[in-house]
Protein backbone atom coordinates (compact mmCIF):
# COMPACT_ATOMS: atom_id res chain seq x y z
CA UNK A 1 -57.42 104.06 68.05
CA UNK A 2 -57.85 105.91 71.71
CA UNK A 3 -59.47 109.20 71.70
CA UNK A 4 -57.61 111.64 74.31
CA UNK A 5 -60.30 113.03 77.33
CA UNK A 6 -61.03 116.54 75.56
CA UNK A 7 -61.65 119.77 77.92
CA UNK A 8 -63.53 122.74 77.13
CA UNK A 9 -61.92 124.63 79.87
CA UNK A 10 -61.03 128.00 78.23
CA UNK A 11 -63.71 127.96 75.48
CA UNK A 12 -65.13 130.85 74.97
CA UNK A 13 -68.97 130.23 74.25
CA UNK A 14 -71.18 131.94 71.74
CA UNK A 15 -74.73 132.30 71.53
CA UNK A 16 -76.77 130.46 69.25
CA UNK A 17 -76.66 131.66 65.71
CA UNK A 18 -79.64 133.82 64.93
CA UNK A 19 -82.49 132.34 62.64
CA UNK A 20 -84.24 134.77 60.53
CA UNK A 21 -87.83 134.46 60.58
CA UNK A 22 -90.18 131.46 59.05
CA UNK A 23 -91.63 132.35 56.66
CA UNK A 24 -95.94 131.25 57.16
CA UNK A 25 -96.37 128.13 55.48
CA UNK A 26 -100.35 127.42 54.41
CA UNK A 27 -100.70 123.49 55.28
CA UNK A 28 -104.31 121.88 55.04
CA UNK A 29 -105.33 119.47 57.75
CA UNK A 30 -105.41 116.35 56.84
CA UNK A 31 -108.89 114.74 57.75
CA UNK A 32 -108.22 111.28 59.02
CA UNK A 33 -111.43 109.20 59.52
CA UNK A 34 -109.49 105.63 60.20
CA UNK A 35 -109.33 105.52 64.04
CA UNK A 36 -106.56 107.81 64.44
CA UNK A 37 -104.20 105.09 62.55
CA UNK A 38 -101.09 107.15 60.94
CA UNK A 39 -101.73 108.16 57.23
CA UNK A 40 -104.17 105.30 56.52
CA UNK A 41 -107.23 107.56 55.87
CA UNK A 42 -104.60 108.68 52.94
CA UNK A 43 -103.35 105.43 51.91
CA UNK A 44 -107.02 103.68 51.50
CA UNK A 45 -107.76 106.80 49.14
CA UNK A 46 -104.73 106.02 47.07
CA UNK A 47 -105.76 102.78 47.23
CA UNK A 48 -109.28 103.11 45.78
CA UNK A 49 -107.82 105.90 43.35
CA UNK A 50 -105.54 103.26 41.70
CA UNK A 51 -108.68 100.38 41.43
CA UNK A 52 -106.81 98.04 44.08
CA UNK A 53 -108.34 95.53 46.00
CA UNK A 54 -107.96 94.30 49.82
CA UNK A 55 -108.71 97.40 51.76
CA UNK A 56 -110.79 95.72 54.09
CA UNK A 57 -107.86 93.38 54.59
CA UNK A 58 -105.39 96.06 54.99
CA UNK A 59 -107.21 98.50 57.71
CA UNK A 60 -107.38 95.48 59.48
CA UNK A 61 -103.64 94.58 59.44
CA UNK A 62 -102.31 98.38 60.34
CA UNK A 63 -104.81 98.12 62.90
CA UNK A 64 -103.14 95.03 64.08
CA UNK A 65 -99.50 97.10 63.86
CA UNK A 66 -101.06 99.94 65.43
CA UNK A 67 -102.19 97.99 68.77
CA UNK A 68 -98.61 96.76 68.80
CA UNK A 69 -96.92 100.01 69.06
CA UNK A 70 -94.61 99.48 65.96
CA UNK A 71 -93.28 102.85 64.96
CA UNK A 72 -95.03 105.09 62.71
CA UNK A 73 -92.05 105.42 59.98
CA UNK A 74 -92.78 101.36 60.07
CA UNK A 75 -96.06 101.89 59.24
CA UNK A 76 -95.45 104.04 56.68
CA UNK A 77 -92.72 102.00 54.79
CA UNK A 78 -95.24 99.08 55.45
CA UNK A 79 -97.83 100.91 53.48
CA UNK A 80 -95.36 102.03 50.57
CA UNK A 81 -94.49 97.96 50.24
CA UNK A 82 -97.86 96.52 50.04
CA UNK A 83 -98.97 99.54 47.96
CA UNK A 84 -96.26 98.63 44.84
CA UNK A 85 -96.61 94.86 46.06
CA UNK A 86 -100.86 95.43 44.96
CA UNK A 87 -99.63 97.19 42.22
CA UNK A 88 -97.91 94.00 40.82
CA UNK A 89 -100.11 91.82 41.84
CA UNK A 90 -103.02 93.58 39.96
CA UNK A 91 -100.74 93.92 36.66
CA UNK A 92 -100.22 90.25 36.69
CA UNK A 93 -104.50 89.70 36.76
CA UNK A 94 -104.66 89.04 40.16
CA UNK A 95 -108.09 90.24 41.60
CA UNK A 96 -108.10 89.70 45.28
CA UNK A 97 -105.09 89.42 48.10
CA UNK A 98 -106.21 86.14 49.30
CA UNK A 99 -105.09 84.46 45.71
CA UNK A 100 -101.70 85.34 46.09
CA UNK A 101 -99.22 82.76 46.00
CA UNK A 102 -95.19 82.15 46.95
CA UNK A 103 -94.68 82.18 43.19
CA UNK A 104 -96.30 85.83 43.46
CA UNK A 105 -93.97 86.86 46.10
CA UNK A 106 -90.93 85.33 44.25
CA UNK A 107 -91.90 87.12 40.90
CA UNK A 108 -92.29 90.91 42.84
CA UNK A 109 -88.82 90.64 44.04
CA UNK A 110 -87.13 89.82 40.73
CA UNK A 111 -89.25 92.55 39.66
CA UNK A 112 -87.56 95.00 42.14
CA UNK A 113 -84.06 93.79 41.29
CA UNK A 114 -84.50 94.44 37.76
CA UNK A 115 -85.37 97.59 38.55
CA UNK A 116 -81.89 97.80 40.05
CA UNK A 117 -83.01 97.99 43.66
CA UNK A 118 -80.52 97.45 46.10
CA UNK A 119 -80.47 94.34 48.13
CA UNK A 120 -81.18 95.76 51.88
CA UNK A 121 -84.41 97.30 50.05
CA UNK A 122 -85.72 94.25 48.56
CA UNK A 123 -85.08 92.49 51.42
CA UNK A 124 -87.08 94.91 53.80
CA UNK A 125 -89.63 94.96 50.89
CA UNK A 126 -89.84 90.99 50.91
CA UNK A 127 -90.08 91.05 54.66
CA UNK A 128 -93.04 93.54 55.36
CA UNK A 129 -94.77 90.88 52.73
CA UNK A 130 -94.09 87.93 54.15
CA UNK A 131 -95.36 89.77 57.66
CA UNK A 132 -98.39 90.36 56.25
CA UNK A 133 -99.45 87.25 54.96
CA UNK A 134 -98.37 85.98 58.59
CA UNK A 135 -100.99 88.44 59.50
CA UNK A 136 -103.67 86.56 57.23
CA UNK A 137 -102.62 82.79 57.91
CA UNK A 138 -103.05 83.60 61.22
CA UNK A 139 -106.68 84.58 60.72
CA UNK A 140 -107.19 81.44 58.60
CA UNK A 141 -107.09 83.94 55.44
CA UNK A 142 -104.85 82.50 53.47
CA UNK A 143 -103.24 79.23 53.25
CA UNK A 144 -100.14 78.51 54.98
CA UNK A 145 -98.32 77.07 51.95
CA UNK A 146 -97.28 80.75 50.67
CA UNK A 147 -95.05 81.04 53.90
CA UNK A 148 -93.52 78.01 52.83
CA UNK A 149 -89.51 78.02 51.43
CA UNK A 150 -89.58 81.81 51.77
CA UNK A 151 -86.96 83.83 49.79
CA UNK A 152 -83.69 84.48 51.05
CA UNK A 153 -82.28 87.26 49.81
CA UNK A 154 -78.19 87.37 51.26
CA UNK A 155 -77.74 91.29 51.63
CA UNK A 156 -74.23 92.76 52.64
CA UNK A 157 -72.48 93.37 55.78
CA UNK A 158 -70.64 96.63 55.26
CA UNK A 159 -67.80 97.37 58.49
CA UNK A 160 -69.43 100.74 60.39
CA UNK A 161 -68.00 103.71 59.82
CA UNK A 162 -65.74 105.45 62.76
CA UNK A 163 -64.31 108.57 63.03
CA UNK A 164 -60.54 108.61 63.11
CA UNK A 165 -59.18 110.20 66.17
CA UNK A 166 -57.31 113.04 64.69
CA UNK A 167 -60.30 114.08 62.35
CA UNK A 168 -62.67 113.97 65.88
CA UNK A 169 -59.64 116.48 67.54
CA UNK A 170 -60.15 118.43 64.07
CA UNK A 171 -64.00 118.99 64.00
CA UNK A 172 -63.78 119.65 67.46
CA UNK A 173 -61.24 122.07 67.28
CA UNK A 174 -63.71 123.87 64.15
CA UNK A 175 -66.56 124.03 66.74
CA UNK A 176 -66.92 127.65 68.13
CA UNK A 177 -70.64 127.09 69.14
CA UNK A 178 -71.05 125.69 72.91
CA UNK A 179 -74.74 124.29 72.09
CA UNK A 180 -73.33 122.69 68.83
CA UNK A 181 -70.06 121.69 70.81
CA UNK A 182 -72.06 120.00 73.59
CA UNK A 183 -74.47 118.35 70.75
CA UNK A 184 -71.49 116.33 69.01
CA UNK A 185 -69.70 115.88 72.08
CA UNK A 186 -72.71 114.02 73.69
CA UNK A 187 -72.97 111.79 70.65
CA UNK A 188 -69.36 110.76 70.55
CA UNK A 189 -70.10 110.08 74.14
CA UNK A 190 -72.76 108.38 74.98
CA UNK A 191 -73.71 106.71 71.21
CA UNK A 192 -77.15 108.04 71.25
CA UNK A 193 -78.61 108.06 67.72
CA UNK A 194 -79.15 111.70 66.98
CA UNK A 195 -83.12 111.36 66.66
CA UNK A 196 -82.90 110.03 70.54
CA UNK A 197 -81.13 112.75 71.30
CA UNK A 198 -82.99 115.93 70.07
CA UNK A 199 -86.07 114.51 71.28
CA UNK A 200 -84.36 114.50 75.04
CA UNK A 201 -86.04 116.48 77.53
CA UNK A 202 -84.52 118.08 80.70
CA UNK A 203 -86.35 115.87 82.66
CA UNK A 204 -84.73 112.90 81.55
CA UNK A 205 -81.32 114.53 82.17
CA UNK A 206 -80.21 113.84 85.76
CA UNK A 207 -76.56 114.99 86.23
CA UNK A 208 -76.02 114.27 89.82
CA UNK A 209 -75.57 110.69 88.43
CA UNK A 210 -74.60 111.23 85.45
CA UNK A 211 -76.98 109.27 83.45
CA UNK A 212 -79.75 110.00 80.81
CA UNK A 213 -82.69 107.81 80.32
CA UNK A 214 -83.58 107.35 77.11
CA UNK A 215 -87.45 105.91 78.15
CA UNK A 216 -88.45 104.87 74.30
CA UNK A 217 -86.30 104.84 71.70
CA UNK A 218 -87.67 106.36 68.47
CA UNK A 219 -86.18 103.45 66.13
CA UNK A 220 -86.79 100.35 68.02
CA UNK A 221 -89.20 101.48 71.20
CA UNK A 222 -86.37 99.85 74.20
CA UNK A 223 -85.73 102.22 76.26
CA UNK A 224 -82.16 102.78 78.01
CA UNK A 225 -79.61 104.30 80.06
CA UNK A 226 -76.50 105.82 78.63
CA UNK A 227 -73.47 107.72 81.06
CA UNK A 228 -72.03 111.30 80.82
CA UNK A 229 -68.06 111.56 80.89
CA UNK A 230 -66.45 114.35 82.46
CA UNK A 231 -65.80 116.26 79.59
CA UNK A 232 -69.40 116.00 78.58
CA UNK A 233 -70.49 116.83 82.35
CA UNK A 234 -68.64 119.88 81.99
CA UNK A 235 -69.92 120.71 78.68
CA UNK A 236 -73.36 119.96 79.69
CA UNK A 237 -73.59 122.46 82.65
CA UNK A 238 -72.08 125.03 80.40
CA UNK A 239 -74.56 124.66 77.74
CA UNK A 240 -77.49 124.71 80.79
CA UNK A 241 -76.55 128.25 82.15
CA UNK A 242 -76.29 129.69 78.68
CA UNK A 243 -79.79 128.56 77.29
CA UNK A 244 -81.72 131.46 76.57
CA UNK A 245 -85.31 130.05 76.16
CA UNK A 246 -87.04 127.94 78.82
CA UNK A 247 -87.54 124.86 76.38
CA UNK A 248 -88.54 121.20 77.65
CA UNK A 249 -85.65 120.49 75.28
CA UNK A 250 -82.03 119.58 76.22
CA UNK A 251 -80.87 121.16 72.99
CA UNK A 252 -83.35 123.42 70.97
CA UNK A 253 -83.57 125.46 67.77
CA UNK A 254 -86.20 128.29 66.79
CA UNK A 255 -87.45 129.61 69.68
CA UNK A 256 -87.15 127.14 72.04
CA UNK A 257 -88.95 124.47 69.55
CA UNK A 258 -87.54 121.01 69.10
CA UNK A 259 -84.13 121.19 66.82
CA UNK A 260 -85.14 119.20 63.43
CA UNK A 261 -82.93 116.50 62.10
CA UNK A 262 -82.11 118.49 59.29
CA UNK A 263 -81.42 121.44 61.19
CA UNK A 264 -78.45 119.22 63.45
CA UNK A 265 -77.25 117.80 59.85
CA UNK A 266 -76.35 120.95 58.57
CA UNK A 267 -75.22 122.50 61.25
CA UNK A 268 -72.76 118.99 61.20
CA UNK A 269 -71.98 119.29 57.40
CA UNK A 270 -70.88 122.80 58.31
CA UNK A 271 -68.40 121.62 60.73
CA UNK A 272 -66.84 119.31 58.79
CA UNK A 273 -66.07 121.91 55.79
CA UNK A 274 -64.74 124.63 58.54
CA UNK A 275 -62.34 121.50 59.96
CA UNK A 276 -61.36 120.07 56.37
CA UNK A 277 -63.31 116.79 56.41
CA UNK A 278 -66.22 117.29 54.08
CA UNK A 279 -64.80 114.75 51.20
CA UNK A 280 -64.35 112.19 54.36
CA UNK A 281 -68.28 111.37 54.07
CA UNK A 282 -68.45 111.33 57.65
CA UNK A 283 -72.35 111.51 59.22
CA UNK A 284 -73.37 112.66 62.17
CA UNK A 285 -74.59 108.46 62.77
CA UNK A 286 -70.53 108.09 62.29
CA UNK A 287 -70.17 109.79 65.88
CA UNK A 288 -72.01 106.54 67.40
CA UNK A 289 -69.86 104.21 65.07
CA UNK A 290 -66.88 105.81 67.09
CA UNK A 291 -68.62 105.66 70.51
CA UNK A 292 -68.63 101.86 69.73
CA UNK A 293 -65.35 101.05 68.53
CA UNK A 294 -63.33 103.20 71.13
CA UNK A 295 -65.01 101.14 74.26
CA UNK A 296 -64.18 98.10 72.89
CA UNK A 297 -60.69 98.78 72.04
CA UNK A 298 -61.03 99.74 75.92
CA UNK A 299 -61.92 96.72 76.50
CA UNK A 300 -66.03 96.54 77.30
CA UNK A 301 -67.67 93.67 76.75
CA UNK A 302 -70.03 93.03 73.97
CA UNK A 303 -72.42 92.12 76.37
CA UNK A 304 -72.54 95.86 78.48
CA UNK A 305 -71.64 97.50 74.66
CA UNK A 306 -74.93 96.24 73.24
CA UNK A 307 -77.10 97.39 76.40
CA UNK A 308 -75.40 101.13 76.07
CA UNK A 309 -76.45 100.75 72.06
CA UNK A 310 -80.22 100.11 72.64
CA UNK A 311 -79.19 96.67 70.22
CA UNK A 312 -82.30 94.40 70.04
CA UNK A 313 -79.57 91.80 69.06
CA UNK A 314 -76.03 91.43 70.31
CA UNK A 315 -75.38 90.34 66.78
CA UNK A 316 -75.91 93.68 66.00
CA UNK A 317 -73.19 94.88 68.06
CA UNK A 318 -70.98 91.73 67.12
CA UNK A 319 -70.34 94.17 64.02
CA UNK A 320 -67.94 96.40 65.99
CA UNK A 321 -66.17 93.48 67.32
CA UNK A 322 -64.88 93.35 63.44
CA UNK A 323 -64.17 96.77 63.23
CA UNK A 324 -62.00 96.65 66.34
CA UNK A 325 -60.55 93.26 67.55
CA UNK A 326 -57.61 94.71 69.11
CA UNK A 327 -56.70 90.91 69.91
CA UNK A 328 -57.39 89.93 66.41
CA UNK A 329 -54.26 92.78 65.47
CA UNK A 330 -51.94 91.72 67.82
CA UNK A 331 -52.30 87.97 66.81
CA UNK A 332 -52.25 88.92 63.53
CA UNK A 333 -49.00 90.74 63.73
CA UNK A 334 -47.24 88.26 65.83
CA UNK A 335 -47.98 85.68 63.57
CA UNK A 336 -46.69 87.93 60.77
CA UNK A 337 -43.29 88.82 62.24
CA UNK A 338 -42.78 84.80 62.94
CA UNK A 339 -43.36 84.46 58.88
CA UNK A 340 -41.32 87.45 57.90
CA UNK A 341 -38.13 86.24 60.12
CA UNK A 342 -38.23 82.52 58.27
CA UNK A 343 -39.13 81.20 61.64
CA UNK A 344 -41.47 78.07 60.06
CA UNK A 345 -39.84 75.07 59.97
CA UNK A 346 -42.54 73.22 58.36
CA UNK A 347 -43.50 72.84 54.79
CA UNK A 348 -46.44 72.37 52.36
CA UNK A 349 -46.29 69.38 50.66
CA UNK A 350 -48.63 67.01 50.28
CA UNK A 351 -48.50 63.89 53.26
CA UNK A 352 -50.39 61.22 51.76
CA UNK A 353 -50.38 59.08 54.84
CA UNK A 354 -52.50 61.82 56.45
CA UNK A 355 -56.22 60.65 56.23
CA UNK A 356 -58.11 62.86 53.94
CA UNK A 357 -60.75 65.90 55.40
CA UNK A 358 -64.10 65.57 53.82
């Protein structure tokens, strides 16, 4: 599939629709007396509340995570792992972390599949475990023998999701908003994942060569450059002479603040309805599915594809490649139209004389 270039010339912009008031929302600080390490004043309380043990153990491993920058929504599913995995642990009369053993680990995950967890969970679940007790055998904590045969757990490989040409000409089409306009147009264009995008700033924006630098992605922490197309160069410098507030933001919501997620979500589930595609499940992560698949039915390499995705792993972006083999197609057909036209000569019997494959 081949996406047509797509001009704005002619569009009519409108201003930003017009938020009512927030209403005043009471919120109590949150006193955090661990060293300024996200939510783990919190967590240690929950911990104590529920009788657990380890706490020494575990300030001293978020600590760890902490001085090695890993993400804060890490952290936090980190913490909501070993919390249930003490949980467990303390059910089944164990008294302190160090005692754990593989047979532990083995017994929390079939404990999580009976619940009817799905697979990618446990897996994560079974991962942030096994990371911590890397965390103790590496401080002589714990013996090394519960890293041993570690569990497996095979998870599925689902194709990503694109959008299909006509249905990104339709929701298009539906868009009568510039700033929304130049939002989904700038995904479809440049793959960003939409939490790198609402956090870009106007500094980071440099259209005299075409680029924005994405310094630290919010998922993974690699940093990257994506490009601006034409159309999205156009849109772009539209969008900048209509903006109404003087926000550090490239796109903003109330009052020149930062749009929320949930705020560009909605404002994309509204699209979709107004253009007929709300019982297509499309997301606005969908958009970067697209971006992928129509360069390398273009013809990129994998290589340059992964690097413009921010993938840590080209096996990551190896995922497309499934999704969009263009060669794959053509073989596939070529070979069919020889089998459909009785072409084969040969036959499938059985040559004993043939030495057998083992």
């Amino acid at each position: 599939m081949t996406l047509e270039p797509i001009s704005i010339e002619g569009f009519k912009p409108q201003d930003p629709p017009h938020q009512g008031p927030v209403p005043s929302i009471s919120v109590s600080p949150v006193v955090d007396q661990s060293n300024g390490l996200p939510g783990l004043e919190n967590f240690l309380r929950r911990m104590n509340e529920a009788g657990l043990f380890g706490q020494d153990l575990i300030q001293r491993y978020f600590a760890h995570l902490n001085r090695n920058r890993r993400s804060k929504k890490t952290i936090k599913s980190y913490q909501t792992t070993l919390f249930a995995f003490l949980v467990f642990l303390k059910s089944n009369g164990r008294q302190h972390i160090e005692t754990a053993t593989r047979e532990d680990i083995c017994a929390y995950v079939e404990h999580e599949q009976d619940r009817g967890m799905r697979a990618t969970t446990v897996e994560c679940r079974a991962r942030a475990i096994y990371c911590f007790y890397r965390f103790l055998v590496d401080r002589d904590i714990v013996h090394p023998k519960i890293l041993t045969r570690k569990i497996r757990i095979k998870t599925p490989q689902p194709l990503p999701r694109a959008i299909d040409p006509e249905d990104i000409q339709a929701l298009l089409k539906a868009i009568t908003n510039l700033r929304d306009r130049t939002l989904i147009l700038l995904l479809l264009r440049t793959g960003m994942r939409i939490g790198e995008l609402l956090t870009t700033k106007l500094v980071d924006l440099n259209l005299s060569q075409r680029r924005i630098e994405i310094f630290e992605a919010p998922k993974n922490r690699v940093g990257r450059v994506v490009y601006i197309s034409d159309d999205v160069l156009w849109a772009l410098k539209q969008w900048l002479e209509q903006r109404k507030y003087d926000s550090a933001y490239i796109f903003y919501g109330y009052r020149g603040r930062m749009l929320s997620y949930e705020a560009a979500r909605c404002m994309f589930k509204k699209y979709l309805s107004k253009a007929g595609l709300a019982h297509k499940g499309y997301t606005l992560h969908a958009l970067r599915h697209t971006f992928a698949s129509e360069l390398l039915n273009a013809g990129m390499r994998l290589e340059c594809l992964q690097q413009l995705l921010g993938h840590s792993s080209i096996e990551m972006t190896r995922r497309y490649a499934r999704l969009t083999d263009n060669t794959r197609r053509e073989e596939y057909f070529k070979a069919m139209q020889i089998i459909e036209s009785e072409e084969i000569r040969g036959h499938y019997r059985l040559d004993r004389s043939l030495p057998q494959v083992s």
